[in-house]
PDB file of N, CA and C in Angstrom:
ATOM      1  N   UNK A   1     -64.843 -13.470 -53.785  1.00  0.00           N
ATOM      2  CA  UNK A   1     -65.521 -14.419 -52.924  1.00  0.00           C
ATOM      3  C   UNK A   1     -65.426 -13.922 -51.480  1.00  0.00           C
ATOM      4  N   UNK A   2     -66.588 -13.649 -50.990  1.00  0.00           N
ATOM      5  CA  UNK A   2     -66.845 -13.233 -49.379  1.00  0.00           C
ATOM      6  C   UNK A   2     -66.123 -14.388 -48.810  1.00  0.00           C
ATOM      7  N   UNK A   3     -65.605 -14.203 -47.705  1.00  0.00           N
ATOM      8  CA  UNK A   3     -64.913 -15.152 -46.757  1.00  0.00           C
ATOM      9  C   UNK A   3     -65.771 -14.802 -45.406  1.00  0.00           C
ATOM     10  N   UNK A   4     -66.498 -15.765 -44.633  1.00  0.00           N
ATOM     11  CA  UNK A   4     -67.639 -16.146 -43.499  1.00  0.00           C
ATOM     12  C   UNK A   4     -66.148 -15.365 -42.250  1.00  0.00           C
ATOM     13  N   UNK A   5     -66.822 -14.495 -41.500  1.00  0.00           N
ATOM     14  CA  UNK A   5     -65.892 -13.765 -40.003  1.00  0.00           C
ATOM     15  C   UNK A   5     -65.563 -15.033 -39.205  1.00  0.00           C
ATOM     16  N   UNK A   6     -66.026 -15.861 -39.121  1.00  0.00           N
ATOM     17  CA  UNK A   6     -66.032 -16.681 -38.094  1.00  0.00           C
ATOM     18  C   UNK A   6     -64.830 -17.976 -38.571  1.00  0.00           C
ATOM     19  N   UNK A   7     -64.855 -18.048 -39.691  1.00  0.00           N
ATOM     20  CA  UNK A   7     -63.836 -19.019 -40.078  1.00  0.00           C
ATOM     21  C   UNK A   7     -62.182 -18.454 -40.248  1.00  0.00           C
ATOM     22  N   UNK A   8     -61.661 -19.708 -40.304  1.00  0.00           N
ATOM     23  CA  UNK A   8     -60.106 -19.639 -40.865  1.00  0.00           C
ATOM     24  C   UNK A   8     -59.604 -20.692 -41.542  1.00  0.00           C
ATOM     25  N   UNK A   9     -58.741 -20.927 -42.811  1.00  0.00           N
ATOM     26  CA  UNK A   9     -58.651 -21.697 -43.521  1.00  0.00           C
ATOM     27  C   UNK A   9     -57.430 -22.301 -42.604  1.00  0.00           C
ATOM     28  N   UNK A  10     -57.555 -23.816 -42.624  1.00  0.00           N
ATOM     29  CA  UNK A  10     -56.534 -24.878 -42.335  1.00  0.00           C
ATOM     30  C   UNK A  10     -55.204 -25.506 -43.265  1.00  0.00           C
ATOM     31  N   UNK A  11     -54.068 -25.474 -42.920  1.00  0.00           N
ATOM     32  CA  UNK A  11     -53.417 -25.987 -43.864  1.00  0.00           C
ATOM     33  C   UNK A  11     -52.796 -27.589 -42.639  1.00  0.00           C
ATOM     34  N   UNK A  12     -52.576 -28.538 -43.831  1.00  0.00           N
ATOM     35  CA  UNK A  12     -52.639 -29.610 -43.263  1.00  0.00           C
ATOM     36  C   UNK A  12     -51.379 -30.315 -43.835  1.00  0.00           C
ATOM     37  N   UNK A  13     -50.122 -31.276 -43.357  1.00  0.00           N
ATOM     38  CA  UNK A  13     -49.144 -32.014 -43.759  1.00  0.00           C
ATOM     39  C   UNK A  13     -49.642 -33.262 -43.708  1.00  0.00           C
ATOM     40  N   UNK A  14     -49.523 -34.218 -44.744  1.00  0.00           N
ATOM     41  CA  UNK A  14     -49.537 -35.838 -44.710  1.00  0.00           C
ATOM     42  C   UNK A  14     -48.125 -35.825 -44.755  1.00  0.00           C
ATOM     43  N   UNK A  15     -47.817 -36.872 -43.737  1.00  0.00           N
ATOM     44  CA  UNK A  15     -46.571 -37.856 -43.810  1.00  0.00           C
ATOM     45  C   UNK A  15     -47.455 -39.215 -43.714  1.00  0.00           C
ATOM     46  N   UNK A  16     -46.212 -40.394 -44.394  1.00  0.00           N
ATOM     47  CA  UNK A  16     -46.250 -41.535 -44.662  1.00  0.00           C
ATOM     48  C   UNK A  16     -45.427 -42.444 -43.649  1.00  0.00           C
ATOM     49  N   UNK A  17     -46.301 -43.106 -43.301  1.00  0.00           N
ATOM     50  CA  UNK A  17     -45.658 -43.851 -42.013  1.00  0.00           C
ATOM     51  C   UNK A  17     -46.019 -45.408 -42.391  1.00  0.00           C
ATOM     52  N   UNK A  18     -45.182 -46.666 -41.705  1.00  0.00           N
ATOM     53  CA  UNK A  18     -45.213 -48.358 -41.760  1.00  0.00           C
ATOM     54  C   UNK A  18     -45.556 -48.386 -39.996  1.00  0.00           C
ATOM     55  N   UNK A  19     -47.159 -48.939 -40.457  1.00  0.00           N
ATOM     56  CA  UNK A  19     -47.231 -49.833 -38.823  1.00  0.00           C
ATOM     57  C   UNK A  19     -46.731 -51.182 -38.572  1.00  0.00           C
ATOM     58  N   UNK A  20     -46.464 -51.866 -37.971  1.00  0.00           N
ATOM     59  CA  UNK A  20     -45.856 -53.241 -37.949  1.00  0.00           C
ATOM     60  C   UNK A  20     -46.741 -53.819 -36.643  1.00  0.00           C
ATOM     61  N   UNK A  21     -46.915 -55.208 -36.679  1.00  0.00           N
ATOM     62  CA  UNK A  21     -47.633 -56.194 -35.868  1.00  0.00           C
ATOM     63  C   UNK A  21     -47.543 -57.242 -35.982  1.00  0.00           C
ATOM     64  N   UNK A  22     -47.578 -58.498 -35.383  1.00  0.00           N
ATOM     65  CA  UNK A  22     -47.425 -59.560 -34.872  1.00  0.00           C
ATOM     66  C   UNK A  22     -49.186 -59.919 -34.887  1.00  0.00           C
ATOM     67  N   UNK A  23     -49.712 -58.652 -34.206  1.00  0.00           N
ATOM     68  CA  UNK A  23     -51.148 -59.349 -34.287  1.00  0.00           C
ATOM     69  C   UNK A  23     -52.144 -59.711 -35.347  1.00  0.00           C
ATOM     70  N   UNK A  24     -52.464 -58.647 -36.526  1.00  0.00           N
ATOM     71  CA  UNK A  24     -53.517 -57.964 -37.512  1.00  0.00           C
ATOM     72  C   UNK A  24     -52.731 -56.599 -37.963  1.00  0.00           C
ATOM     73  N   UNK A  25     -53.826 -56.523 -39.257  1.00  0.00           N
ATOM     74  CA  UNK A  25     -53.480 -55.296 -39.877  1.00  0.00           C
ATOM     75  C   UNK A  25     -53.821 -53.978 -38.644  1.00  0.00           C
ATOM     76  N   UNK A  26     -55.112 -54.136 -38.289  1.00  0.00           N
ATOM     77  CA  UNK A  26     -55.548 -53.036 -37.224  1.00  0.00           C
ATOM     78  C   UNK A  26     -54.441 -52.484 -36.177  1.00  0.00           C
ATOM     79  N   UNK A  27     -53.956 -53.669 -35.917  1.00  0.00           N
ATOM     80  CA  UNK A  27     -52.874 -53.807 -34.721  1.00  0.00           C
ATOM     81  C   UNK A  27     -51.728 -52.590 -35.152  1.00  0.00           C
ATOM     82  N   UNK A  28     -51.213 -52.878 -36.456  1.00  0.00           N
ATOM     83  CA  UNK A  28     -50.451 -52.599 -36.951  1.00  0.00           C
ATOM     84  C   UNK A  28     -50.453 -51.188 -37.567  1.00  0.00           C
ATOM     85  N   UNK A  29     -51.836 -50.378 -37.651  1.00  0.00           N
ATOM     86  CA  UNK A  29     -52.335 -49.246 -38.083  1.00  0.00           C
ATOM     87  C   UNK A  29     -52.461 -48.848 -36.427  1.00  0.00           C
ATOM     88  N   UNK A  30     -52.650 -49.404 -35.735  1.00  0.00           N
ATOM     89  CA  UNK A  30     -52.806 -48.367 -34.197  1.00  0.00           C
ATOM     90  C   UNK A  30     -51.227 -48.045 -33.678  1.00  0.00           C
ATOM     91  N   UNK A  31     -50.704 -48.990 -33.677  1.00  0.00           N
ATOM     92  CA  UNK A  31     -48.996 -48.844 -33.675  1.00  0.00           C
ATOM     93  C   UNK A  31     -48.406 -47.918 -34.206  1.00  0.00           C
ATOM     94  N   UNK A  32     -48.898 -47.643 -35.641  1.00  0.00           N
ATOM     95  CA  UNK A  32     -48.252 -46.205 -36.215  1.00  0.00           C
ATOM     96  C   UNK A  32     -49.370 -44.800 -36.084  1.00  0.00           C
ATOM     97  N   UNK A  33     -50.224 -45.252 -35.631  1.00  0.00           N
ATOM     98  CA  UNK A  33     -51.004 -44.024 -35.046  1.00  0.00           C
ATOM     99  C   UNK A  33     -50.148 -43.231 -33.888  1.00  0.00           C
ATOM    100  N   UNK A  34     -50.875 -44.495 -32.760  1.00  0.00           N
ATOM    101  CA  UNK A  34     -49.572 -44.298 -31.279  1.00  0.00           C
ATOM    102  C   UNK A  34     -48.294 -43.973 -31.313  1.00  0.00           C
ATOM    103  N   UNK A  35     -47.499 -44.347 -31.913  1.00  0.00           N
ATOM    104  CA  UNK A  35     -46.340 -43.912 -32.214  1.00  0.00           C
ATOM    105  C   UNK A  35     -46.358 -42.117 -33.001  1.00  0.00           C
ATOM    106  N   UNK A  36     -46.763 -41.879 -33.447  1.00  0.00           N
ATOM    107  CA  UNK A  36     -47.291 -40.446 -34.288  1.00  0.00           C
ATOM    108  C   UNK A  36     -47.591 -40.203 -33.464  1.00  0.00           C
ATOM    109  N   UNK A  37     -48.421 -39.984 -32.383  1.00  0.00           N
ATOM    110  CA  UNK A  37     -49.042 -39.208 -31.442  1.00  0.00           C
ATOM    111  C   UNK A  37     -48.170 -39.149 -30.662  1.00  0.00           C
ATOM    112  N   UNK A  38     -47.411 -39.588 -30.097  1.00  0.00           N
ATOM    113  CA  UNK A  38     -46.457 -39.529 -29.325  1.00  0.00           C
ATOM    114  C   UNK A  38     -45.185 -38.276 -29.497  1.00  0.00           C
ATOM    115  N   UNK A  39     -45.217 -37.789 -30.904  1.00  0.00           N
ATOM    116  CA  UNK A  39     -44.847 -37.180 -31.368  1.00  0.00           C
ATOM    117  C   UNK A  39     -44.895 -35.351 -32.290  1.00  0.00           C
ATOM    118  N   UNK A  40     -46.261 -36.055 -32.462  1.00  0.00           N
ATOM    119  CA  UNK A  40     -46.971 -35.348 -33.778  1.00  0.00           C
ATOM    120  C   UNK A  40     -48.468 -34.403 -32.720  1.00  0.00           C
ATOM    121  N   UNK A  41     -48.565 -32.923 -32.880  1.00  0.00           N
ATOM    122  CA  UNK A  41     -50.014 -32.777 -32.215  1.00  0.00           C
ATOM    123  C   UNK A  41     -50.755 -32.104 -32.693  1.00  0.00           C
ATOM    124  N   UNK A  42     -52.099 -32.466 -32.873  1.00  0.00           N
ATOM    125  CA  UNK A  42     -53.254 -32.134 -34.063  1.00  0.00           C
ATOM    126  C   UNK A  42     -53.346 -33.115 -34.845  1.00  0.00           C
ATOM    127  N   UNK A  43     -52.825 -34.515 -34.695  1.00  0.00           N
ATOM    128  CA  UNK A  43     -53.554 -35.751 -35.929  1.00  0.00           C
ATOM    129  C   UNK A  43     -55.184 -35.260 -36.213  1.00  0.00           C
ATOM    130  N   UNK A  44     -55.510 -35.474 -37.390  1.00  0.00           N
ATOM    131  CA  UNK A  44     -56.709 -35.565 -37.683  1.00  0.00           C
ATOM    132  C   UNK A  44     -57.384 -36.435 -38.781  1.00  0.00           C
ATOM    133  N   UNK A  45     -56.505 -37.185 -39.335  1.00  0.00           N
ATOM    134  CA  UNK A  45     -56.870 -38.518 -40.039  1.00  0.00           C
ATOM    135  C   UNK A  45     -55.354 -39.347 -40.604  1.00  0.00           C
ATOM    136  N   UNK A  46     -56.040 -40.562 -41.037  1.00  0.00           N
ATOM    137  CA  UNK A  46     -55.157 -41.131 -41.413  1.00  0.00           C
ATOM    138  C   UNK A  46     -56.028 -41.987 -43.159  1.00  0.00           C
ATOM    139  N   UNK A  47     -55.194 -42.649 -43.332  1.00  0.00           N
ATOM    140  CA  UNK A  47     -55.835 -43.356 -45.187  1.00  0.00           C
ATOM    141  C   UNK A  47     -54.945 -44.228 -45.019  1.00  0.00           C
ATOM    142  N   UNK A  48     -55.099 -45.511 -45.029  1.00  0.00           N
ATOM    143  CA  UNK A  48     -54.418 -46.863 -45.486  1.00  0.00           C
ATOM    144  C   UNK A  48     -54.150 -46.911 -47.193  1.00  0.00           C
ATOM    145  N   UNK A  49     -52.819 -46.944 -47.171  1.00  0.00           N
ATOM    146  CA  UNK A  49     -52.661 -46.918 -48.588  1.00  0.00           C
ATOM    147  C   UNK A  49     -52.054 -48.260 -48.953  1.00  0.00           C
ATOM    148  N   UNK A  50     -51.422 -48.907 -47.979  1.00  0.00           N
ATOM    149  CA  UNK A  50     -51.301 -50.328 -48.440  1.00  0.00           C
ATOM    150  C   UNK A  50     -51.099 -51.409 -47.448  1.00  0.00           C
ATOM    151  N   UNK A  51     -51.633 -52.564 -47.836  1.00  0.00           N
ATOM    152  CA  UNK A  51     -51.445 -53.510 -46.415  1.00  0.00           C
ATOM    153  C   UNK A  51     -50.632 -54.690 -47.381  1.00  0.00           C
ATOM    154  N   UNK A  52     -49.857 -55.424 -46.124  1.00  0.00           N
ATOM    155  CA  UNK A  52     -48.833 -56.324 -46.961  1.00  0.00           C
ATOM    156  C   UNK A  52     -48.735 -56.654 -45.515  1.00  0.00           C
ATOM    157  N   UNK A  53     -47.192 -58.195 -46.117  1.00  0.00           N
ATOM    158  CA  UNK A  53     -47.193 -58.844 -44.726  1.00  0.00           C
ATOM    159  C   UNK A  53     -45.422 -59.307 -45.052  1.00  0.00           C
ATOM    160  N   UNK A  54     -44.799 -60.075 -43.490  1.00  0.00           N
ATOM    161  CA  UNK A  54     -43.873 -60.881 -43.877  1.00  0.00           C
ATOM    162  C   UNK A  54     -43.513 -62.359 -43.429  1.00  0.00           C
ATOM    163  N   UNK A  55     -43.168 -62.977 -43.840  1.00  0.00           N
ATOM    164  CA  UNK A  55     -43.172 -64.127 -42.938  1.00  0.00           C
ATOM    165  C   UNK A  55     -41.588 -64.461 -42.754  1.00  0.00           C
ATOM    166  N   UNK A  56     -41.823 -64.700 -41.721  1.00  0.00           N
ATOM    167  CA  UNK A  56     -40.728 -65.013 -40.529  1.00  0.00           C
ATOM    168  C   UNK A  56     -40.227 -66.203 -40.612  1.00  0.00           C
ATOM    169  N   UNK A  57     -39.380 -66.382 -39.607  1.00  0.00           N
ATOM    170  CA  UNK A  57     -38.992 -68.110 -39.113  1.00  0.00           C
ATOM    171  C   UNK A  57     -40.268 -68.663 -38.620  1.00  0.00           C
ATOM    172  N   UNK A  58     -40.372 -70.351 -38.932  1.00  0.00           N
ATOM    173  CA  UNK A  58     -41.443 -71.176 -38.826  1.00  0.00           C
ATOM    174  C   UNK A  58     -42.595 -70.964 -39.171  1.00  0.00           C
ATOM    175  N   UNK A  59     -42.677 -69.484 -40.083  1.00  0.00           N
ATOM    176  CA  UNK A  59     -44.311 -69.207 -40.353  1.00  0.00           C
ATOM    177  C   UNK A  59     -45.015 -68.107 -40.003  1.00  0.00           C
ATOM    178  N   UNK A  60     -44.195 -67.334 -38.682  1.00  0.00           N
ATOM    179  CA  UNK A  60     -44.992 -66.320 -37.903  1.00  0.00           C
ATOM    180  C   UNK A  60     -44.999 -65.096 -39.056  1.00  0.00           C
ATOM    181  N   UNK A  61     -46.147 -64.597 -38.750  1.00  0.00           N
ATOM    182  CA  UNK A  61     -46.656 -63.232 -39.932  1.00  0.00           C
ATOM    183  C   UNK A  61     -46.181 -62.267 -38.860  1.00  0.00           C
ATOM    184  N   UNK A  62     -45.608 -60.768 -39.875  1.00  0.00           N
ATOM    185  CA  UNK A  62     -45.921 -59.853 -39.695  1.00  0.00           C
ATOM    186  C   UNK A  62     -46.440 -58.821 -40.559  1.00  0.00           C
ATOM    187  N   UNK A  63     -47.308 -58.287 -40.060  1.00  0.00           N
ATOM    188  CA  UNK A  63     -48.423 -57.655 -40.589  1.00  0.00           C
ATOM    189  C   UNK A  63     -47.960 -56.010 -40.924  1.00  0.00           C
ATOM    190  N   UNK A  64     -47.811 -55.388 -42.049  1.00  0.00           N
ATOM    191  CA  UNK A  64     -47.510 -54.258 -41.882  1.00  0.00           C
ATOM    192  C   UNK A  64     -48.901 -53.366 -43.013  1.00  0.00           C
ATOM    193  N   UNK A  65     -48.824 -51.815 -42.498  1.00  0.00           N
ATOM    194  CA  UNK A  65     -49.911 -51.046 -42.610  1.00  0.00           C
ATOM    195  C   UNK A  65     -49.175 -49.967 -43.270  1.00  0.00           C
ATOM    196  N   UNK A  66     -48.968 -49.119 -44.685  1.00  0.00           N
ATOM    197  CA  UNK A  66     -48.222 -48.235 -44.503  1.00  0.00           C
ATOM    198  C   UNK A  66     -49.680 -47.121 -44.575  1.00  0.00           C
ATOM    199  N   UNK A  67     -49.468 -46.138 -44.077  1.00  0.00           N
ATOM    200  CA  UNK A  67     -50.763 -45.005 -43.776  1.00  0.00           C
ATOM    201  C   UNK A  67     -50.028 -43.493 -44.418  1.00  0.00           C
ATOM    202  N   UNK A  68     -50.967 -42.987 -44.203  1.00  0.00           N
ATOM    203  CA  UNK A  68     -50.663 -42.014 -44.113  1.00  0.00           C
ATOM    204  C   UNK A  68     -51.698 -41.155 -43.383  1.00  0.00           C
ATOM    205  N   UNK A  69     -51.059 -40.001 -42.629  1.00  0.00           N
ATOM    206  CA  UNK A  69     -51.419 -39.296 -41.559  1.00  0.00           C
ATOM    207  C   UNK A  69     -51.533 -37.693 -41.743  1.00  0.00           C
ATOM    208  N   UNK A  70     -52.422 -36.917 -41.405  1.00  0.00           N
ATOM    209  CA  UNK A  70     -52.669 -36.024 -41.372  1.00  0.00           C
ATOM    210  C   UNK A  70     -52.245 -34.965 -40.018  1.00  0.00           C
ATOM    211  N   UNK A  71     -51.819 -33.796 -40.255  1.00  0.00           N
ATOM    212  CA  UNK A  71     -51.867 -32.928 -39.052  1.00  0.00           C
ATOM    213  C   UNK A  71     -52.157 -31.964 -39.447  1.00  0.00           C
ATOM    214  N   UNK A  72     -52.814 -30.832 -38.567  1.00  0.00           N
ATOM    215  CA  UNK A  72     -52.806 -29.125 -38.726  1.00  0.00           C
ATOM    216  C   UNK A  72     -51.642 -28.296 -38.639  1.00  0.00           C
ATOM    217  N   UNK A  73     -51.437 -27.815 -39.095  1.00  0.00           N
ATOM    218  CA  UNK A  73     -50.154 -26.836 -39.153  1.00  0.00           C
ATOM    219  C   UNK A  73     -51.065 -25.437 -38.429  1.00  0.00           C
ATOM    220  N   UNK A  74     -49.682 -25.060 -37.127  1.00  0.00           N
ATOM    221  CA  UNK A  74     -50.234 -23.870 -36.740  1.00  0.00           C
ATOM    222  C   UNK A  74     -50.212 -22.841 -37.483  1.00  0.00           C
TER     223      UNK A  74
END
C-alpha cells in the first residue's frame, strides 16, 4: 500500500475522566474538558459514555458526566 508524501499517521490516547456540576450535564462535561486542558495538549475529542446524578442534602442535584477524551501523542 502506497503511503500519500504529504501525510503522517496519528496515534491518539483516550483517558476517562468524571465531570461534576451543580448546574447540568453540559456544565459538568465542560468542567472535565477545562480541567484536561489545563493539563493535557492536543485534545481533539471527547464521547460521553455515561451521565448519572447525586442527590445531596435537601434535594440539591449533582450532575456528573463521565467522558472520555482524546489526545495526539507526539
Amino acid at each position: 500500500m502506497a503511503k500519500n508524501k504529504g501525510s503522517r499517521d496519528r496515534i491518539y490516547k483516550k483517558i476517562e475522566l468524571v465531570g461534576t456540576s451543580g448546574k447540568n450535564f453540559e456544565s459538568a462535561i465542560q468542567s472535565a474538558i477545562n480541567r484536561a486542558s489545563d493539563t493535557l495538549q492536543g485534545l481533539r475529542w471527547f464521547e460521553v459514555k455515561e451521565l448519572r446524578g447525586a442527590i445531596r442534602d435537601k434535594g440539591s442535584i449533582e450532575y456528573q458526566a463521565v467522558i472520555e477524551v482524546s489526545f495526539e501523542l507526539k
